[in-house]
C-alpha atoms as a PDB file:
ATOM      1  CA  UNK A   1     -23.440 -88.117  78.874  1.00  0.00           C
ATOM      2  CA  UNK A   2     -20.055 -87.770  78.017  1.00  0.00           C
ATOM      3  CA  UNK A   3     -16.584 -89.466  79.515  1.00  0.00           C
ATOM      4  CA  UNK A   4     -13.733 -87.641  80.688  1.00  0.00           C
ATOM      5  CA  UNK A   5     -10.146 -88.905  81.055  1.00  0.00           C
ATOM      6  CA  UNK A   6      -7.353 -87.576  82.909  1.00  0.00           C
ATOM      7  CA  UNK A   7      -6.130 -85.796  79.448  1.00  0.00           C
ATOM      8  CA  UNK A   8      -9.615 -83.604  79.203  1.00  0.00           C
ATOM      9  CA  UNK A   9      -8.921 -79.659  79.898  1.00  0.00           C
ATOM     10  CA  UNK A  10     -10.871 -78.495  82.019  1.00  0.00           C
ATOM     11  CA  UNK A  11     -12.601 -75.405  80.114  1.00  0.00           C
ATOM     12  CA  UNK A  12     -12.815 -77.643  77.178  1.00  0.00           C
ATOM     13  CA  UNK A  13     -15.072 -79.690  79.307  1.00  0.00           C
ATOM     14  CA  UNK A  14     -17.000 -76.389  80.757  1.00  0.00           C
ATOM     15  CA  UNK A  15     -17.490 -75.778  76.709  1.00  0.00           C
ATOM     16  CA  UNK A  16     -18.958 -79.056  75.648  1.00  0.00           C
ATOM     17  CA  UNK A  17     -21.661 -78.924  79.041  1.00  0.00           C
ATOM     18  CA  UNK A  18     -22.545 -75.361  77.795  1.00  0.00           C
ATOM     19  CA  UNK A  19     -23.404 -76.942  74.053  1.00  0.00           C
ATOM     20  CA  UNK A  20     -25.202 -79.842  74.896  1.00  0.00           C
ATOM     21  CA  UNK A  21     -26.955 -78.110  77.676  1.00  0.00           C
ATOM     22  CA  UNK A  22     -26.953 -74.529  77.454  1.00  0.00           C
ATOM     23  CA  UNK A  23     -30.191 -74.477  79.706  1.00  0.00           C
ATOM     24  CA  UNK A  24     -28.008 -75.877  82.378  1.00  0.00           C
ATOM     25  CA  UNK A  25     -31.367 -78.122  82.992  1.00  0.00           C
ATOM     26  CA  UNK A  26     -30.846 -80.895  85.427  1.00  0.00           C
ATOM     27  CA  UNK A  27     -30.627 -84.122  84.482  1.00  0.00           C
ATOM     28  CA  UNK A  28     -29.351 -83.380  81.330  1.00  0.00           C
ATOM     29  CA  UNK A  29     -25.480 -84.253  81.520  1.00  0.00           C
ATOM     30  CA  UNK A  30     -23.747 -87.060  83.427  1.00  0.00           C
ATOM     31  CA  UNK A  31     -20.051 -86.659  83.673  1.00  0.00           C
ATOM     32  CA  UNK A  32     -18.348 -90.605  83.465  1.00  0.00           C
ATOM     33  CA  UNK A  33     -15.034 -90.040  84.834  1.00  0.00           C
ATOM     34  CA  UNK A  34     -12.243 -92.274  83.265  1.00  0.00           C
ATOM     35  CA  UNK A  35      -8.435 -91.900  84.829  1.00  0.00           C
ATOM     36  CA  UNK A  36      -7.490 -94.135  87.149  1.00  0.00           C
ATOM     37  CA  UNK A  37      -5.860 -94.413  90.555  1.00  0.00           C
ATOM     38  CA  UNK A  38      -2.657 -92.721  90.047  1.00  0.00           C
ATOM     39  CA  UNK A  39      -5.416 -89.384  88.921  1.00  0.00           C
ATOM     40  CA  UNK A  40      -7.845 -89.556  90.183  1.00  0.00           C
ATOM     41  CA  UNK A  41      -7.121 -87.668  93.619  1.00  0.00           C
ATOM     42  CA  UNK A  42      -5.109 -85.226  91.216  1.00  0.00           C
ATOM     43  CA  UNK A  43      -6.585 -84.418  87.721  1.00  0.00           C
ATOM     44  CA  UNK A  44     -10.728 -85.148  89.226  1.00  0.00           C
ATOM     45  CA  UNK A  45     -10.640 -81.752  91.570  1.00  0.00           C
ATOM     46  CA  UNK A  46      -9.810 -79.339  88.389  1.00  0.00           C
ATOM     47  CA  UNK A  47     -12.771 -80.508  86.641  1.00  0.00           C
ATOM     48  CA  UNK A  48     -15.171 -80.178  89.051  1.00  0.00           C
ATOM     49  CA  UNK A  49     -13.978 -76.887  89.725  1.00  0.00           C
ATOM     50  CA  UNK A  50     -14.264 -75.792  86.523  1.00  0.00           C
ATOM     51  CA  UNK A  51     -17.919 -76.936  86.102  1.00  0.00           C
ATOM     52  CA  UNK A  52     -18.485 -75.466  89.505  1.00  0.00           C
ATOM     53  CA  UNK A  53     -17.668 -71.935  88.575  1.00  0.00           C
ATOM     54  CA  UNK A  54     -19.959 -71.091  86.044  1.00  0.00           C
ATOM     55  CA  UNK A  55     -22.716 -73.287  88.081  1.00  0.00           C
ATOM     56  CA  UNK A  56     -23.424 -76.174  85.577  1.00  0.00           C
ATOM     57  CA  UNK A  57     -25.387 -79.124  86.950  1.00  0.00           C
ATOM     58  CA  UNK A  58     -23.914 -82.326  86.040  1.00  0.00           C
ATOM     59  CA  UNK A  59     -24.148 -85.609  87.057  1.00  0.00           C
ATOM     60  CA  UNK A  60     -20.705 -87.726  88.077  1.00  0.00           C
ATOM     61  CA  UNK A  61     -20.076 -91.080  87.849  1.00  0.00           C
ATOM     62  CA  UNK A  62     -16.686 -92.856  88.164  1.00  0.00           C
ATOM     63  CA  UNK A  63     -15.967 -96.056  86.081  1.00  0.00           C
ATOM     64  CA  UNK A  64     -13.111 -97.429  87.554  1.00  0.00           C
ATOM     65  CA  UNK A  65     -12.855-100.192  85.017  1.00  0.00           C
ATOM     66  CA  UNK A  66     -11.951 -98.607  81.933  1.00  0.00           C
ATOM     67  CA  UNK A  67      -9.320 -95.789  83.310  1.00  0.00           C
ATOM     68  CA  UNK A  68      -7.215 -98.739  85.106  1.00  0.00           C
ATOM     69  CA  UNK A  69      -6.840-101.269  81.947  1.00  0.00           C
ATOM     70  CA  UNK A  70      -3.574-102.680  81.597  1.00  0.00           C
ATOM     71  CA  UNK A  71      -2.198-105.307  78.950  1.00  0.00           C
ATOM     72  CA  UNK A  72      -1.384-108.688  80.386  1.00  0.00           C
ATOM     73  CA  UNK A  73       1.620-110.560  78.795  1.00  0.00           C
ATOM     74  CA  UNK A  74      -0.419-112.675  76.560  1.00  0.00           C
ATOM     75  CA  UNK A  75      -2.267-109.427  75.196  1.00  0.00           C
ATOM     76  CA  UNK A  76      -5.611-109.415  77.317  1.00  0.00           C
ATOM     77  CA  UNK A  77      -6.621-106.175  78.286  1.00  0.00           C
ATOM     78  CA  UNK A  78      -7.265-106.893  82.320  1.00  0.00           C
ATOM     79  CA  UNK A  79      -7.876-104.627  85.425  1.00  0.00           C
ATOM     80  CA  UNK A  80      -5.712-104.806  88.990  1.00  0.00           C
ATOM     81  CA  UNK A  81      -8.869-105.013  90.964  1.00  0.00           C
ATOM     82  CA  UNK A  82      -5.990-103.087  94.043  1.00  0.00           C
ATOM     83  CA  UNK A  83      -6.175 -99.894  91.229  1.00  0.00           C
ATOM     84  CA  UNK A  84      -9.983-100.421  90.986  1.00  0.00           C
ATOM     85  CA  UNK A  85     -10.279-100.476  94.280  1.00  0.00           C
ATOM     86  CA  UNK A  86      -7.757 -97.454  94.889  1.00  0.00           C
ATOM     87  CA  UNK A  87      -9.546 -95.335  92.598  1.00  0.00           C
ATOM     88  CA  UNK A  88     -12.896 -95.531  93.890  1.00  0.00           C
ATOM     89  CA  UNK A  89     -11.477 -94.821  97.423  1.00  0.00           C
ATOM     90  CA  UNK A  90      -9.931 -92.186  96.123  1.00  0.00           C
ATOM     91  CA  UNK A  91     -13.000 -90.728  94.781  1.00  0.00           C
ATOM     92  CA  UNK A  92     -14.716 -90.471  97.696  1.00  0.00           C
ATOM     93  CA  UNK A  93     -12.836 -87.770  99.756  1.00  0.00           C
ATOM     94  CA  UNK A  94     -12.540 -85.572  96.599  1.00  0.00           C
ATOM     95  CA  UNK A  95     -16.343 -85.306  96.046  1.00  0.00           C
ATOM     96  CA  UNK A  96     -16.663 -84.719 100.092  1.00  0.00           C
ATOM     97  CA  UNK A  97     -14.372 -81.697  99.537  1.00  0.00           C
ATOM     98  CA  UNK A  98     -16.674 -80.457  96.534  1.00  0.00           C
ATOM     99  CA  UNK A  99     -19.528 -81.421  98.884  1.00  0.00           C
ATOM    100  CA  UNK A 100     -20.566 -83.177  95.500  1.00  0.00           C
ATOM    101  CA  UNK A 101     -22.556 -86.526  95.160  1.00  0.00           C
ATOM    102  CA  UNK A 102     -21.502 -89.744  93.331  1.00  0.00           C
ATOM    103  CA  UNK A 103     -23.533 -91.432  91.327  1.00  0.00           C
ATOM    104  CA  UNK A 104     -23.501 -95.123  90.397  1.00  0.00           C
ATOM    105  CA  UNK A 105     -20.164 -96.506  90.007  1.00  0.00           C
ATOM    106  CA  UNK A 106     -19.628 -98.586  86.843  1.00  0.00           C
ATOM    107  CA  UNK A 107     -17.927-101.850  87.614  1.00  0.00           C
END
């Protein structure tokens, strides 16, 4: 398993599947991504791609939680359930494009 955020490159992510699964066996690696509304529709297509062209099997999972945390005035950490909400729509039509399926989303 390993998260991605918005900031991951793309081949570096293509590298790490090919070391902790050089097999490419399936099952092996679930991809948690971690970015948010405002990328998810934007940064999400550029790493599938890139695990696409060398034809590693992955797993993808969105956690909407963790990639929309803001800091409320008194210090909390919180989540706008509108971005949570956002993000997983969001998610949707880019793994139709891919003609990829999503996993569980963490919530």
């Amino acid at each position: 398993m390993t998260q991605v955020s918005d900031k991951m490159d793309p081949n570096e992510l293509v590298k790490l599947i090919d070391i902790l699964n050089p097999e490419n066996k399936p099952g092996r690696i679930t991809v948690i991504s971690r970015m948010g509304a405002e990328n998810m529709r934007v940064k999400l297509p550029h790493l599938i791609r890139a695990v696409r062209r060398p034809g590693q099997i992955v797993t993808w999972v969105s956690d909407p939680m963790h990639g929309n945390t803001i800091k409320a005035p008194c210090g909390l950490k919180t989540r706008p359930f509108d971005a949570i909400m956002v993000c997983t729509m969001q998610l949707f039509p880019v793994m139709s494009i891919f003609r990829c399926f999503i996993n569980p989303i963490l919530i």
